[in-house]
Protein backbone atom coordinates (compact mmCIF):
# COMPACT_ATOMS: atom_id res chain seq x y z
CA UNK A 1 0.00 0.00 0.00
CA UNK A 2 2.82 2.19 0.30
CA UNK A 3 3.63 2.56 -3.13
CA UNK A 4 -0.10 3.00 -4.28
CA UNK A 5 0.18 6.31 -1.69
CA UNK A 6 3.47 7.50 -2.95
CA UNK A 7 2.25 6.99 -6.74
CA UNK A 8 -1.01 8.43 -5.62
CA UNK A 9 0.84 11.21 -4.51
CA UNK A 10 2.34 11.75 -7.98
CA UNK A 11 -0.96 11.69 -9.20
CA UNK A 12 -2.36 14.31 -6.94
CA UNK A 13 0.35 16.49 -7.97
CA UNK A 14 -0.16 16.02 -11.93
CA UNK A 15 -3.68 16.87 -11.27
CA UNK A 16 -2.48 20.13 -9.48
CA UNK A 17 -0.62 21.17 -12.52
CA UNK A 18 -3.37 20.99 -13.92
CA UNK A 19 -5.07 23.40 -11.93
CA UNK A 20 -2.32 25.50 -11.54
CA UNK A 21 -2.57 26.17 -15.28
CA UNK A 22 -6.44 26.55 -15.67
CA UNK A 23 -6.52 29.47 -13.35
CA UNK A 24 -2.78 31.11 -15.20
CA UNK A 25 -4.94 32.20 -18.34
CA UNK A 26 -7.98 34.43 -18.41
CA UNK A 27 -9.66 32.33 -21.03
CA UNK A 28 -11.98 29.52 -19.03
CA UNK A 29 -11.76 27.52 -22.44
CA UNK A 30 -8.19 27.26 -22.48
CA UNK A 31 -7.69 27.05 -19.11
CA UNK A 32 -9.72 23.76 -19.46
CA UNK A 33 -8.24 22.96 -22.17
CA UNK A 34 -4.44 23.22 -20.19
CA UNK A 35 -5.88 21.28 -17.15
CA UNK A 36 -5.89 18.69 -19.77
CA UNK A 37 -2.41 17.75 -18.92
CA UNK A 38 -3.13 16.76 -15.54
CA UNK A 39 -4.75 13.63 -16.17
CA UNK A 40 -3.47 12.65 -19.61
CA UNK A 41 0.10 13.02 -17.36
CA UNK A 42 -1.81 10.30 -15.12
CA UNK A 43 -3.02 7.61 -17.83
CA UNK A 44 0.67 8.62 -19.51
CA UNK A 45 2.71 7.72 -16.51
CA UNK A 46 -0.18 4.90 -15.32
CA UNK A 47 -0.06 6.56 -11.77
CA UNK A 48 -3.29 5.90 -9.59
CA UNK A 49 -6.01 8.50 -9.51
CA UNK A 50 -9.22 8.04 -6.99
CA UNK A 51 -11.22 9.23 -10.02
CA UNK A 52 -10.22 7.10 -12.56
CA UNK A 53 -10.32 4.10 -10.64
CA UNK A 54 -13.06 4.24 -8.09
CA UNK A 55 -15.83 3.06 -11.35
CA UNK A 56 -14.43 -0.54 -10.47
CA UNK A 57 -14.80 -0.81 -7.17
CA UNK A 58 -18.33 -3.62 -6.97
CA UNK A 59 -15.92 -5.38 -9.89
CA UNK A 60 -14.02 -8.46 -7.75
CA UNK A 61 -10.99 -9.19 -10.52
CA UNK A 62 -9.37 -5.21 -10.49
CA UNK A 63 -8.32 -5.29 -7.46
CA UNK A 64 -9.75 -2.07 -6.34
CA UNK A 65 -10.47 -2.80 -3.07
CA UNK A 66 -11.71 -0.37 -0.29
CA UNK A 67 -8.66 0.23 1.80
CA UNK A 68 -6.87 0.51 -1.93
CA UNK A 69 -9.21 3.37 -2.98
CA UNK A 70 -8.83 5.18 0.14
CA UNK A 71 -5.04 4.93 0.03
CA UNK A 72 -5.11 6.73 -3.35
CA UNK A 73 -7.51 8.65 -2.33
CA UNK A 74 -5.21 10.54 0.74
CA UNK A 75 -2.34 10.26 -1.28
CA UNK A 76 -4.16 12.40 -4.10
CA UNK A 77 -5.21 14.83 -1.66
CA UNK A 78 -1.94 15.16 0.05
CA UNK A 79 -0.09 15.60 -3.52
CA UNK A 80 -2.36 18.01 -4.60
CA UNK A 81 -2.54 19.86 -1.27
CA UNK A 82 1.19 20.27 -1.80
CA UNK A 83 0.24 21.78 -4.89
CA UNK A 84 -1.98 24.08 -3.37
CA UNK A 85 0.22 25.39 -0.88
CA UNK A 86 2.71 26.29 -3.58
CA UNK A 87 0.28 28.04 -4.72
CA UNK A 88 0.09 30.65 -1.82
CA UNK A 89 3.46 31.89 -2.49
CA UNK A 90 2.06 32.92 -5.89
CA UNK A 91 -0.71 36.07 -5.22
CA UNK A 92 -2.57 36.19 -8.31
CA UNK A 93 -2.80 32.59 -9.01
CA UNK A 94 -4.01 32.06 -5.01
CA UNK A 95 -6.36 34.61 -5.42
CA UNK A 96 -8.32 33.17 -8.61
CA UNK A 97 -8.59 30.11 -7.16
CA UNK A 98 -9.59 30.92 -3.96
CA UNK A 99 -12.06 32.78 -5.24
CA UNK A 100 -13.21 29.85 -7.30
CA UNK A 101 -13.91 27.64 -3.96
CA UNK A 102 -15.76 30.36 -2.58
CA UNK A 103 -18.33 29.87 -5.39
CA UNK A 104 -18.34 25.92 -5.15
CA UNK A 105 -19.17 26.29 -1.32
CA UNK A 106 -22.29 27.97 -1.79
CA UNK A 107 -23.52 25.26 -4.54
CA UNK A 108 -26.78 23.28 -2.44
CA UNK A 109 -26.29 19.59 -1.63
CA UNK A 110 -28.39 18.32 -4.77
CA UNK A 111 -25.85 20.81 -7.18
CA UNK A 112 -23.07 19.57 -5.94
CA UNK A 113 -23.41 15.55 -5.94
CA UNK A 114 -25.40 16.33 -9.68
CA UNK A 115 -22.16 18.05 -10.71
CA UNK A 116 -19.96 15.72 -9.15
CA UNK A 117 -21.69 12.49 -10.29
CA UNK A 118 -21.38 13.83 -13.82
CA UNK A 119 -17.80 14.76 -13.31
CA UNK A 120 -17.30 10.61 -12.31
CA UNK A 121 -19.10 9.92 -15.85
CA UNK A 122 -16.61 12.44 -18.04
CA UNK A 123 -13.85 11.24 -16.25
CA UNK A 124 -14.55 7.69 -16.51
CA UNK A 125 -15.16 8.19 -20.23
CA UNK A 126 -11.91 9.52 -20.35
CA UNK A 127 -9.79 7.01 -18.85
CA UNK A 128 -11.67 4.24 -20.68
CA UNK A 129 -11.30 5.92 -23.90
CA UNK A 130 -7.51 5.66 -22.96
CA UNK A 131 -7.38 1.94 -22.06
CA UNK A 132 -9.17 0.92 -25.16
CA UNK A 133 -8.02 2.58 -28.17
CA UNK A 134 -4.49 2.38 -29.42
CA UNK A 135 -2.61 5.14 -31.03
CA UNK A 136 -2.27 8.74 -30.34
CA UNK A 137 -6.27 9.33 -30.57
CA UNK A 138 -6.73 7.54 -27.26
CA UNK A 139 -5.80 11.03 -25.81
CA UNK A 140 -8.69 12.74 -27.58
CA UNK A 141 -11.20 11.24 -24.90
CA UNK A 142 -8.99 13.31 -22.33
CA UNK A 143 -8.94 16.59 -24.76
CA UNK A 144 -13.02 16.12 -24.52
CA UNK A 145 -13.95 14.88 -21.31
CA UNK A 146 -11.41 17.15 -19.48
CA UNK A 147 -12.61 20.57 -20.96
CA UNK A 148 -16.82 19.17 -20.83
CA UNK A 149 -16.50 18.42 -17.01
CA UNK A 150 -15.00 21.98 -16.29
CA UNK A 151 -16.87 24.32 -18.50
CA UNK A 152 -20.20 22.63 -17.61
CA UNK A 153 -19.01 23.50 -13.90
CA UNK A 154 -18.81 20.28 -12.54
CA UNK A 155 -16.73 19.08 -9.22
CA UNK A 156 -13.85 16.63 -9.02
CA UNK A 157 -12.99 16.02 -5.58
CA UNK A 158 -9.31 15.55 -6.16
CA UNK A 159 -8.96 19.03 -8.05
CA UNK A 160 -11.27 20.80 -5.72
CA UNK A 161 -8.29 19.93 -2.37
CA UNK A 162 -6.19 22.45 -5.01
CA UNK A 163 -8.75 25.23 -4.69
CA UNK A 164 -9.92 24.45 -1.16
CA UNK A 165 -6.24 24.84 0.20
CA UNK A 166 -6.08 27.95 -1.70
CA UNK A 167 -9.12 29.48 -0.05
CA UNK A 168 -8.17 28.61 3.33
CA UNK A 169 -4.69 29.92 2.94
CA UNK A 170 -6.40 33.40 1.67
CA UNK A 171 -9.10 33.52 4.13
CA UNK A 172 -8.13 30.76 7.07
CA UNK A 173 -10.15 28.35 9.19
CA UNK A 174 -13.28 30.03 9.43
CA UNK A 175 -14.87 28.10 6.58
CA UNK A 176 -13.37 24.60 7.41
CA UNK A 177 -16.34 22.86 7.87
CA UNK A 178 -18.50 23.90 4.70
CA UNK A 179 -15.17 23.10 2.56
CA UNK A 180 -14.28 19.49 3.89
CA UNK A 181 -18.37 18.71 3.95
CA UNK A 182 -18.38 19.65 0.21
CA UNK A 183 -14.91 17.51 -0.55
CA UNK A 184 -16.94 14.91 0.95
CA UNK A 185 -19.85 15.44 -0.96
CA UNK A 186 -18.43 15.73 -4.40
CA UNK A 187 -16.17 12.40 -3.78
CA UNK A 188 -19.35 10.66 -2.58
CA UNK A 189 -20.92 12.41 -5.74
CA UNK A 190 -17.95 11.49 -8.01
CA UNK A 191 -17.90 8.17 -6.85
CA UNK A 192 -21.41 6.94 -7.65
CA UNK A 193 -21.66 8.60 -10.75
CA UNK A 194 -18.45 6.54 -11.81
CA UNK A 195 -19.90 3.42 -10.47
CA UNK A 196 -23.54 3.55 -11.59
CA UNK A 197 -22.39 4.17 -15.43
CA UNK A 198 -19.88 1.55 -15.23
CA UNK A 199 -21.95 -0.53 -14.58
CA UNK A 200 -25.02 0.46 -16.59
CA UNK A 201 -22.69 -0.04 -19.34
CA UNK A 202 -21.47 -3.43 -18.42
CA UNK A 203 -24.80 -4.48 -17.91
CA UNK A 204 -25.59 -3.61 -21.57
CA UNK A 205 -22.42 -5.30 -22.71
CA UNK A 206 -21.21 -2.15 -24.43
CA UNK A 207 -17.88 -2.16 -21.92
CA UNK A 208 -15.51 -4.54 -20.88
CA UNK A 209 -13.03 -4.35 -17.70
CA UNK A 210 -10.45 -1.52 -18.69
């Protein structure tokens, strides 16, 4: 399990990048378009992500087994907390994305397990367009899924650590509650909307395990 955190870890990090460079540019369409790289640098480097692996976890041959999901789970959030700390040092960038959270914390329960659940369907769509075509178009189910789930305005759990350590860094502990009830609520929401299409899919036969 300790490698699965420490790659985890990694993967939090890539994911940060990500986020780092969607709130660099003033355009929201290429600033989705650059968070791109944080999970095409996860399927590129095969590095865990709770996201991208959570769909599997009622399936009994992948291995993704509670105490597994949960380790790359915390070892996301603690490489993309890193991230966000970073991120204080740098006004402007801290500032955007602080202000970002403070949006997403005011979403109602029903808004934000919606948007999360259909964040777990883009990015599972993503990583299974990645696992089953060969070539360089398997990254074009990244370059579409990425940019849908963030300009539709929906919540991934892992990304949202980035912008919640950001906010409390800006504007400290007075908000703690609200902003770890609504990491909870988009992972629970990110989670079943990963799982339920899964295996919709698979119960149609029009998916196989990735």
């Amino acid at each position: 399990m300790k490698k699965t955190f420490f790659d985890a870890m990694g993967a939090g990090v890539f994911i940060g990048l990500g986020c780092f460079a969607f709130v660099s540019v003033d355009s929201r369409i290429a600033g989705a378009v650059f968070f791109c790289l944080g999970l095409y640098s996860v399927l590129f480097f095969g590095v865990p992500l709770y996201t991208g692996r959570c769909a599997y976890a009622l399936d009994k041959d992948t291995h993704q087994t509670p105490k597994r999901l949960l380790t790359m789970f915390l070892g996301n959030c603690v490489g993309i907390l890193l991230l966000g700390l970073m991120s204080l040092s740098m006004k402007d960038k801290a500032l955007t994305a602080a202000s970002m959270f403070s949006s997403k914390i005011q979403k109602s329960l029903i808004e934000t397990l919606f948007s999360s659940a259909l964040c777990g369907v883009c990015v599972y769509i993503a990583t299974n367009a990645w696992n089953k075509i060969n070539g360089a178009e398997r990254a074009l189910g990244v370059l579409l899924a990425v940019p849908t789930f963030i300009l539709a305005g929906f919540e991934h759990c892992i990304a949202d650590v980035f912008y919640m350590t950001t906010y409390i860094g800006v504007n400290g502990f007075k908000d703690i509650l609200p902003s770890l009830g609504f990491i909870f609520l988009a992972t629970i929401g990110n989670t079943l909307g990963a799982i339920i299409f899964h295996n919709l899919l698979n119960g149609f036969e029009f998916s196989k395990k990735a």
